[in-house]
N, C-alpha and C. Protein backbone atom coordinates (compact mmCIF):
# COMPACT_ATOMS: atom_id res chain seq x y z
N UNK A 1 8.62 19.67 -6.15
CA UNK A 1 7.74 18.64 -6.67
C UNK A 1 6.52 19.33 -7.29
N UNK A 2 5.99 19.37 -8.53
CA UNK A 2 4.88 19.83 -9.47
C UNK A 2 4.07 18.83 -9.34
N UNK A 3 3.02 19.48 -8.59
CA UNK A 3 2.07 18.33 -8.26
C UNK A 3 0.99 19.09 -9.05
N UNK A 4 -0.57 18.45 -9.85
CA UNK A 4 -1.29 19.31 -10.46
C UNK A 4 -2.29 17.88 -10.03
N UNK A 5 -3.76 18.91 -9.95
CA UNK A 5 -4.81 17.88 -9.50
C UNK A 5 -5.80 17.93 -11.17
N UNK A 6 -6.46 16.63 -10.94
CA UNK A 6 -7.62 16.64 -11.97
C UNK A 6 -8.55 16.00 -11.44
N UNK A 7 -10.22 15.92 -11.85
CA UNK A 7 -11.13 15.16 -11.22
C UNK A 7 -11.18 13.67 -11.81
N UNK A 8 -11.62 13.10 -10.58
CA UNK A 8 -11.24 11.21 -10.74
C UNK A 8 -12.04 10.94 -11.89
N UNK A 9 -11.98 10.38 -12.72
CA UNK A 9 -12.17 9.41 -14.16
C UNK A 9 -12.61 8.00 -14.25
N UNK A 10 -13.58 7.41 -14.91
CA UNK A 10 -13.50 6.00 -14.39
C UNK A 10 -12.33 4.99 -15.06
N UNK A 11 -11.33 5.77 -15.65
CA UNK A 11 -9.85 5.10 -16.18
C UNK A 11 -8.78 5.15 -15.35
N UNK A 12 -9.42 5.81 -13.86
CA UNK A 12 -8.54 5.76 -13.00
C UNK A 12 -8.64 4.66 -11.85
N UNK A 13 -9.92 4.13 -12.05
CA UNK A 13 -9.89 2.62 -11.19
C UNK A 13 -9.18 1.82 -11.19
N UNK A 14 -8.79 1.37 -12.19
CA UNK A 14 -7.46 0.05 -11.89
C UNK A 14 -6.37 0.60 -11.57
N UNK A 15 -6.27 1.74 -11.58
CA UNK A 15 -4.80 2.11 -10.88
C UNK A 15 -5.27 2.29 -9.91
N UNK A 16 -6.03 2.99 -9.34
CA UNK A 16 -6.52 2.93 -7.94
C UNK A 16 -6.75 1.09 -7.00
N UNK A 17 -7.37 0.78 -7.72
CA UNK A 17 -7.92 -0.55 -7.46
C UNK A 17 -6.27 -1.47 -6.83
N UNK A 18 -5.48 -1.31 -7.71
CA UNK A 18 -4.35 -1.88 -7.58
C UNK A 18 -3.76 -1.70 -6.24
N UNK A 19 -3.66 -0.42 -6.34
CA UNK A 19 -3.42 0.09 -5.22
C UNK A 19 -3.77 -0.66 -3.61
N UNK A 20 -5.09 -1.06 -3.65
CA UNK A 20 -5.54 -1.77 -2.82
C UNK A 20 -4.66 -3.02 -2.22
N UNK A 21 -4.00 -3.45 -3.25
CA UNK A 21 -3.29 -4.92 -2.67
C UNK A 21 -2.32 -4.83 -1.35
N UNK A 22 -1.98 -3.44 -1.46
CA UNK A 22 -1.40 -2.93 -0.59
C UNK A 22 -1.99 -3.33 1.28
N UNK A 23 -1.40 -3.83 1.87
CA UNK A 23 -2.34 -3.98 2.96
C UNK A 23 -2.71 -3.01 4.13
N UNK A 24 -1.49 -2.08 4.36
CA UNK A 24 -1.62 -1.10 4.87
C UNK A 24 -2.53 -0.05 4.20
N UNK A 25 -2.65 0.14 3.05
CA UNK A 25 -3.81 1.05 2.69
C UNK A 25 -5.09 0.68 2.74
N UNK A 26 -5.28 -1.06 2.49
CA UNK A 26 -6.40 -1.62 2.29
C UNK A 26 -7.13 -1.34 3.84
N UNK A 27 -6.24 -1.03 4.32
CA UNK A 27 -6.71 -1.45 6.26
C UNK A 27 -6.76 -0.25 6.55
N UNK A 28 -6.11 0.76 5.91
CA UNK A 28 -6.88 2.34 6.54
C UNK A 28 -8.25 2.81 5.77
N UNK A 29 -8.77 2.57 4.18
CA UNK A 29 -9.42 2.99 3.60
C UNK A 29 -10.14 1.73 2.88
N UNK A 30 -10.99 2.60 2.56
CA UNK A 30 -12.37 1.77 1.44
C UNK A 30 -12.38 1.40 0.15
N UNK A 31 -12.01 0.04 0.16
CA UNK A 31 -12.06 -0.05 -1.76
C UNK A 31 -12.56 0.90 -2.58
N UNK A 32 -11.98 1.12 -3.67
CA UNK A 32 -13.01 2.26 -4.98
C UNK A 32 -14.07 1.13 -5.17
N UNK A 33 -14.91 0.95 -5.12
CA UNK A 33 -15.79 0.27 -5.67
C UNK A 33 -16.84 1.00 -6.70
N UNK A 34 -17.73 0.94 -7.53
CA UNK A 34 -18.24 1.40 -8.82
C UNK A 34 -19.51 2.55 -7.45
N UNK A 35 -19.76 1.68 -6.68
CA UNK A 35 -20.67 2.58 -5.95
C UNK A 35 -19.69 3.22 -5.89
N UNK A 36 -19.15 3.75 -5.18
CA UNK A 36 -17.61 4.81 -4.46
C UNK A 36 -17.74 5.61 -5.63
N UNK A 37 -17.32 5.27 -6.37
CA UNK A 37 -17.17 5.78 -8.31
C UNK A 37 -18.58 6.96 -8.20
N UNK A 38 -19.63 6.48 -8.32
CA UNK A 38 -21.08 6.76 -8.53
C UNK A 38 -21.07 8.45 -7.26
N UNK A 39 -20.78 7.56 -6.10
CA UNK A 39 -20.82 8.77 -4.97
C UNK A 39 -19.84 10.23 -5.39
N UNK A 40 -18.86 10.22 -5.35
CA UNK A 40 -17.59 10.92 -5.62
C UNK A 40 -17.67 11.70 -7.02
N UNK A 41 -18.55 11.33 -7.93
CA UNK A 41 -18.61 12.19 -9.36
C UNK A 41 -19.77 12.27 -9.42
N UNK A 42 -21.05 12.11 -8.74
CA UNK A 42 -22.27 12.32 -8.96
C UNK A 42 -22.67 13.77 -8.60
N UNK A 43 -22.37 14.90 -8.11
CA UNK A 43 -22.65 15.95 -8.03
C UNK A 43 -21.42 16.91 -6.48
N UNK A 44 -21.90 17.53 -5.96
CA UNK A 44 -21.48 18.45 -5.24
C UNK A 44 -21.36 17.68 -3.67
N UNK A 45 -21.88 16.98 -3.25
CA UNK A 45 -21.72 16.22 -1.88
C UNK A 45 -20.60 15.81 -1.55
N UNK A 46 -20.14 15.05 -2.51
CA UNK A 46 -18.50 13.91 -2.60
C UNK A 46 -17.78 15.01 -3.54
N UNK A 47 -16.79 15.23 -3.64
CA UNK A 47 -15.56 15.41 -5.20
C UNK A 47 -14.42 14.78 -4.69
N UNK A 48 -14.18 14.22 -5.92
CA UNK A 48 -12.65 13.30 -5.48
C UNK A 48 -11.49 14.11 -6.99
N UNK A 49 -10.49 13.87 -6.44
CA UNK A 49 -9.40 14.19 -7.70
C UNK A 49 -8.07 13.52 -7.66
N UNK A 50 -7.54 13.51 -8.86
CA UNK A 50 -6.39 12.57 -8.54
C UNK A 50 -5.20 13.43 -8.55
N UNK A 51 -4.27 13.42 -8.16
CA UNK A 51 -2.96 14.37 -7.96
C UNK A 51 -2.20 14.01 -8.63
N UNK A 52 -1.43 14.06 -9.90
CA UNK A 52 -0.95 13.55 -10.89
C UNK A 52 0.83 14.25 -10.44
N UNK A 53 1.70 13.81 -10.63
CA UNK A 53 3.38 14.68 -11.14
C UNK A 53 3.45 13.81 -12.44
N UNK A 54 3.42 15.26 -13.24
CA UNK A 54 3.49 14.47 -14.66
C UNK A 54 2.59 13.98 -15.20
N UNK A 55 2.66 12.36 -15.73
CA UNK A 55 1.66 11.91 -16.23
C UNK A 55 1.24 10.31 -15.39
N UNK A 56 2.16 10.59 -14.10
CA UNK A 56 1.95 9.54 -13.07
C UNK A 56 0.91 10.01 -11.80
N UNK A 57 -0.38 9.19 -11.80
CA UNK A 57 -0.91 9.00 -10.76
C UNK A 57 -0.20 8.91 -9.11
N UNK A 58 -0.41 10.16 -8.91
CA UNK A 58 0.66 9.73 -7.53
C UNK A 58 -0.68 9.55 -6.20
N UNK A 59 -1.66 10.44 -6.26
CA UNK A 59 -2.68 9.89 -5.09
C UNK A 59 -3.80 10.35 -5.29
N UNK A 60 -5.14 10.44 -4.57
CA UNK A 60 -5.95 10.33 -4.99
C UNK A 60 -7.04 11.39 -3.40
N UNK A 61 -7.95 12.56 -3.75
CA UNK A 61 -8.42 13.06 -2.53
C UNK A 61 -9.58 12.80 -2.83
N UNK A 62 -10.23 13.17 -1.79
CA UNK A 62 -11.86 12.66 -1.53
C UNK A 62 -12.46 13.63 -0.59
N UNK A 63 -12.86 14.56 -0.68
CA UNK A 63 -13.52 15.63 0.26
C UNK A 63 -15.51 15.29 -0.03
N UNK A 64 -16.13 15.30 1.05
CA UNK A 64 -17.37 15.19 1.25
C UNK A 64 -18.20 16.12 1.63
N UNK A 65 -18.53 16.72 1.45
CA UNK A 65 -18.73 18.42 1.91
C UNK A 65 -20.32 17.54 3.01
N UNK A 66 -19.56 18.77 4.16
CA UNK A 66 -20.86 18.76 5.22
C UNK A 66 -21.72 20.22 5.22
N UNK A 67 -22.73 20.84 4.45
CA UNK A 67 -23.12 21.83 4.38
C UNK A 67 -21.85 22.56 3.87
N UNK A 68 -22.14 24.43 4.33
CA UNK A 68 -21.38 25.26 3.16
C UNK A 68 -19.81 25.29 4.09
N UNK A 69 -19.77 25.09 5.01
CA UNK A 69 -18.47 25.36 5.49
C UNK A 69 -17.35 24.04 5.56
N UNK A 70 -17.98 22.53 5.95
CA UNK A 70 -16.89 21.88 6.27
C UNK A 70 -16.69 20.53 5.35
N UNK A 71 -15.62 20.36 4.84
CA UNK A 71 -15.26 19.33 3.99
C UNK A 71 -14.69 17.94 5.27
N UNK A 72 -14.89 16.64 4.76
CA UNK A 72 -14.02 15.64 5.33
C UNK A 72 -13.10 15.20 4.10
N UNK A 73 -12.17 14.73 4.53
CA UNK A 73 -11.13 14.41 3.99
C UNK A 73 -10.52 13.24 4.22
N UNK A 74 -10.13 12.56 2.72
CA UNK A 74 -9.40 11.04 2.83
C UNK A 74 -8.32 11.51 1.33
N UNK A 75 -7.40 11.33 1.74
CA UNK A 75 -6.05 11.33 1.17
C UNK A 75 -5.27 9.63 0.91
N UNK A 76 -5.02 9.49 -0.19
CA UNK A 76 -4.67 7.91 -0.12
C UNK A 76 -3.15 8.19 -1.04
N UNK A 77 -2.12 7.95 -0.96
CA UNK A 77 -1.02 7.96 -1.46
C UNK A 77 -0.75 6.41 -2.29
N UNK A 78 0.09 6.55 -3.38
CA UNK A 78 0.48 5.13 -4.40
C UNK A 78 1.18 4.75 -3.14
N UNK A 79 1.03 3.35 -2.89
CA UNK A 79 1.88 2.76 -1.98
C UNK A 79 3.47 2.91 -2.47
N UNK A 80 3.72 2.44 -3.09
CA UNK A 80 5.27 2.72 -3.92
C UNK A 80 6.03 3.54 -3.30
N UNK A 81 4.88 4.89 -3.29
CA UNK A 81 5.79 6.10 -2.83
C UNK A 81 5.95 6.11 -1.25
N UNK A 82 5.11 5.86 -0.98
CA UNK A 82 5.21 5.89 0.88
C UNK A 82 6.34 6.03 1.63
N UNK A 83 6.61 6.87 2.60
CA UNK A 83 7.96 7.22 3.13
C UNK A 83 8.27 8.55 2.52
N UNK A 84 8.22 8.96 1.16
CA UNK A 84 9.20 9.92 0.67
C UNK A 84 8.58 11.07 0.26
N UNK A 85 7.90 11.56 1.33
CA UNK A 85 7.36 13.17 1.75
C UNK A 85 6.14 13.13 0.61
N UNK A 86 5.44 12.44 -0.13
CA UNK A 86 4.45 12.57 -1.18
C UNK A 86 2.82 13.18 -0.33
N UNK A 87 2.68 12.50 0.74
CA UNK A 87 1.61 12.89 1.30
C UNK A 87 1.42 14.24 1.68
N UNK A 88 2.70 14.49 2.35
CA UNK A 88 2.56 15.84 2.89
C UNK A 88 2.48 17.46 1.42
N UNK A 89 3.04 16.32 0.60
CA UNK A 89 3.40 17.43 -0.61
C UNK A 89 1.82 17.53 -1.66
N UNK A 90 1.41 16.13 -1.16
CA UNK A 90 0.04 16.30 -2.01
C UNK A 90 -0.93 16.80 -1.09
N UNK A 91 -0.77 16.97 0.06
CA UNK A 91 -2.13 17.59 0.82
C UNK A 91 -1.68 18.95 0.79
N UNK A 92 -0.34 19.70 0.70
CA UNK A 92 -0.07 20.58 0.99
C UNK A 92 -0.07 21.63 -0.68
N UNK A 93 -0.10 20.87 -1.44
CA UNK A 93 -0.71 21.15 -2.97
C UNK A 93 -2.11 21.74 -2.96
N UNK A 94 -2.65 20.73 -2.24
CA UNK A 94 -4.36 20.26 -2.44
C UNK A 94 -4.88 21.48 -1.46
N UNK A 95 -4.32 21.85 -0.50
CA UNK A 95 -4.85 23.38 0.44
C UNK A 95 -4.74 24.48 -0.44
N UNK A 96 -3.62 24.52 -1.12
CA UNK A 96 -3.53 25.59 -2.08
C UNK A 96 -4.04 25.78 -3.14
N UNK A 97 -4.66 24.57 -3.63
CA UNK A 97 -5.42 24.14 -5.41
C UNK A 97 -7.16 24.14 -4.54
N UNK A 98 -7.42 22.92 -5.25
CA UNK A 98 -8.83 22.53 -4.76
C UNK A 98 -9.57 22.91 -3.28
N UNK A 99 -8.40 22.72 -2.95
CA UNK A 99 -9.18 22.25 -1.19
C UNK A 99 -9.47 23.78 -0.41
N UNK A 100 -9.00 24.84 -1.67
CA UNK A 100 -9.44 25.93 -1.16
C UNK A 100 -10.91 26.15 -0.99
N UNK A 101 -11.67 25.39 -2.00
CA UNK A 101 -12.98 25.76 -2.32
C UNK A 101 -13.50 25.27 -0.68
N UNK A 102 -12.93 25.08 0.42
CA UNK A 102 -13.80 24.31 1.94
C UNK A 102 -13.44 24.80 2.54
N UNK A 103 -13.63 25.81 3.28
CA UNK A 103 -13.46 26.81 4.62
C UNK A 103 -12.92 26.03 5.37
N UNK A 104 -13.67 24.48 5.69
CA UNK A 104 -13.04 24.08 6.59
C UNK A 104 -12.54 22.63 6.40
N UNK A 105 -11.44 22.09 6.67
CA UNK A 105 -11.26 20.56 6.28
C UNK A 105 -10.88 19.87 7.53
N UNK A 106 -11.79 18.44 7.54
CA UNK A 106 -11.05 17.81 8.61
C UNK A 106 -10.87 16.11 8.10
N UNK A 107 -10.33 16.06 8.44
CA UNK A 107 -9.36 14.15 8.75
C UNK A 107 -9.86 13.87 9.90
N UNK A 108 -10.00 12.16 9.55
CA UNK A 108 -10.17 11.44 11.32
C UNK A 108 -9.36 10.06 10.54
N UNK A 109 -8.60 10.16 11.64
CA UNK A 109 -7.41 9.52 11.40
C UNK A 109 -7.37 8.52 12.95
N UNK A 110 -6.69 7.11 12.32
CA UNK A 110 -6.42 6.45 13.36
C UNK A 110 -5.00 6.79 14.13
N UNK A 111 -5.54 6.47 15.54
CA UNK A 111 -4.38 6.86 16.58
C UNK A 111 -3.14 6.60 16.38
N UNK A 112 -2.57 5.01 15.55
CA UNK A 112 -1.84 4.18 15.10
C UNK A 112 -1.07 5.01 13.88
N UNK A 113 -1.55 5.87 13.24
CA UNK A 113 -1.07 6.12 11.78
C UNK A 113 -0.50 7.36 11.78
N UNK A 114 0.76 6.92 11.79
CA UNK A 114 1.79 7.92 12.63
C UNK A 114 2.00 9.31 11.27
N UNK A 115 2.04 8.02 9.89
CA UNK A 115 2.26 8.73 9.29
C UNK A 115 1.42 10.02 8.56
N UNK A 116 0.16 9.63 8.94
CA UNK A 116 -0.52 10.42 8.58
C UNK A 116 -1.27 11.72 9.14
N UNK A 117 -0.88 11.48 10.85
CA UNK A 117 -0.77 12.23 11.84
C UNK A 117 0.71 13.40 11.61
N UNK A 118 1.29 12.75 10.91
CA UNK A 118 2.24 14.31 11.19
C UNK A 118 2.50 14.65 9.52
N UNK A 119 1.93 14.22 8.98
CA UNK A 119 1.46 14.98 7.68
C UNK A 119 0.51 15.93 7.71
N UNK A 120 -0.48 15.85 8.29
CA UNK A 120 -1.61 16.39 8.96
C UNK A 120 -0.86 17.68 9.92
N UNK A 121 -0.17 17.69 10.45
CA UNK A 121 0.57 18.36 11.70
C UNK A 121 1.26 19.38 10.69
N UNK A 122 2.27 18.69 9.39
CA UNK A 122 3.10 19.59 8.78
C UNK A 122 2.68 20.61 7.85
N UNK A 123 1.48 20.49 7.56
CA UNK A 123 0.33 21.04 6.72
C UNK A 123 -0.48 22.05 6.91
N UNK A 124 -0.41 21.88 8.65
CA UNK A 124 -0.92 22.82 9.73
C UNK A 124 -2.26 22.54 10.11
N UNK A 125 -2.46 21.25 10.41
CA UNK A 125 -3.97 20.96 10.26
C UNK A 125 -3.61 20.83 12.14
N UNK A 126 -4.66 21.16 12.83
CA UNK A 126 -4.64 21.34 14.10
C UNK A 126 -5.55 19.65 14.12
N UNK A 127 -4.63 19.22 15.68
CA UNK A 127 -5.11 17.99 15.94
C UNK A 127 -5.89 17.57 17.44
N UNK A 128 -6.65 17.33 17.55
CA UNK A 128 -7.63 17.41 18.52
C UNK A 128 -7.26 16.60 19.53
N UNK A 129 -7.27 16.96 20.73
CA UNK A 129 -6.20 16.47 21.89
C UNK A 129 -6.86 15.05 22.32
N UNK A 130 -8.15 14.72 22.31
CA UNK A 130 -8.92 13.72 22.41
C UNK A 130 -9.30 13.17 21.29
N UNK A 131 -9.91 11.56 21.23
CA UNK A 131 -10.08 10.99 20.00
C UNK A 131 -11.48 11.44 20.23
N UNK A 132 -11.99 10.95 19.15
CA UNK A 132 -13.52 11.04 18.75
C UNK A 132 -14.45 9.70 19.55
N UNK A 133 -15.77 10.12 19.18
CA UNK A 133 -16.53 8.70 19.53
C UNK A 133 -15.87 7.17 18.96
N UNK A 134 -15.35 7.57 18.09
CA UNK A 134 -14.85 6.41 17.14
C UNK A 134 -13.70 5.86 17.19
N UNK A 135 -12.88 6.40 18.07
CA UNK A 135 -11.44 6.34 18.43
C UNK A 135 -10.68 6.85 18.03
N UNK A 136 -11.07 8.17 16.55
CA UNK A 136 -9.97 8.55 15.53
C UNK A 136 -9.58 9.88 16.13
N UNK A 137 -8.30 10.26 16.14
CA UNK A 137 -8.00 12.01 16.16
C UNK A 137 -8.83 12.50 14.94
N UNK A 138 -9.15 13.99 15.33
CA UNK A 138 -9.96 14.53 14.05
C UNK A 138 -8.89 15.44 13.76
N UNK A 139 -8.14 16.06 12.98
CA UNK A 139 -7.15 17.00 12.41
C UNK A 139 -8.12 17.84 11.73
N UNK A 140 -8.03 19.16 11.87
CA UNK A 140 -8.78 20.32 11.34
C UNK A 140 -8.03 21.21 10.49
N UNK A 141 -8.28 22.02 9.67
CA UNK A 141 -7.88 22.71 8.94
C UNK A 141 -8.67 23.72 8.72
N UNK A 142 -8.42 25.04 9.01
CA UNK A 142 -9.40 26.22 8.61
C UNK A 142 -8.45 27.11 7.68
N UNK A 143 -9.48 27.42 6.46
CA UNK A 143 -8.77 27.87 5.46
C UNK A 143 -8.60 29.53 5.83
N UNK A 144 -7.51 29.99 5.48
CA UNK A 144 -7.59 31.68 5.68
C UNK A 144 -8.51 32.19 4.87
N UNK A 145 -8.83 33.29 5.23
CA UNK A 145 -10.14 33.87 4.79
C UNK A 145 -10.19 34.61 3.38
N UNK A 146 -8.97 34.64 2.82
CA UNK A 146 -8.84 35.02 1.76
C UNK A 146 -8.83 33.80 0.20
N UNK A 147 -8.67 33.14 0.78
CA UNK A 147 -8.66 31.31 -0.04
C UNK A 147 -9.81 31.52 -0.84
N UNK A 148 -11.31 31.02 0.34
CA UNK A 148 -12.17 30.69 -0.38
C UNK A 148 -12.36 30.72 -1.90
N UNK A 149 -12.73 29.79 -2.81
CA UNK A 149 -12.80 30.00 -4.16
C UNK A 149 -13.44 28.49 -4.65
N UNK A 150 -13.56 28.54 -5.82
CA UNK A 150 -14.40 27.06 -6.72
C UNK A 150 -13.44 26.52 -7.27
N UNK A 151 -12.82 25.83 -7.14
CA UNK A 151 -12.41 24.49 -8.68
C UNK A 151 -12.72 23.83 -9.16
């Protein structure tokens, strides 16, 4: 699968947006809303990108950088595709492309979201044996030390 990332666009909202109707996604994540838009392309804090095969939007990342070492992470897949290994293939893209530029990446993921718990697992993101204050597993990712780099 040729997965290639680019940074989010504001011509990528209604496909994103759409996306939303979905209820299972709507219920793990946060509408794009124009603020969302504003946060995510306004400088170095937020970067979001979309993961394209081809010339199809297949999902969409969102890393938030916490100081110089640790990124958070939200991964949202086209509902369409769901089930057929896309997540694991776009996060596992995204460690090797972009997501090199973050020493460290973590997910907080609900207990419930099976699927995104062993995407997280197949990727090699280590998963924290206790939930958080918040109830979520946190899944970690530390980049090898040779990665580091800018995209």
């Amino acid at each position: 699968m040729q997965i290639s990332f680019r940074p989010l666009v504001i011509g990528d909202l209604p496909t994103l947006r759409a996306w939303f109707e979905d209820a299972e996604l709507s219920r793990r994540l946060s509408f794009p809303t124009d603020e969302w838009f504003a946060h995510v392309t306004n400088g170095e804090a937020a970067r979001c990108w979309v993961a394209m095969q081809g010339d199809q939007l297949i999902a969409e990342v969102q890393v938030d950088r916490d100081g110089a070492e640790r990124g958070y992470l939200d991964l949202a897949v086209c509902p369409d595709l769901r089930g057929r290994g896309f997540g694991a293939a776009v996060l596992s893209a995204f460690l090797s492309g972009p997501g090199q530029a973050y020493p460290i990446l973590e997910g907080r993921i609900e207990p419930d979201n099976a699927a995104s718990l062993a995407c997280c697992r197949h990727c090699g993101f280590a998963l924290l044996p206790e939930p958080d204050a918040d109830g979520f597993i946190q899944a970690v990712y530390k980049m090898p030390r040779h990665a580091f780099g800018e995209f």
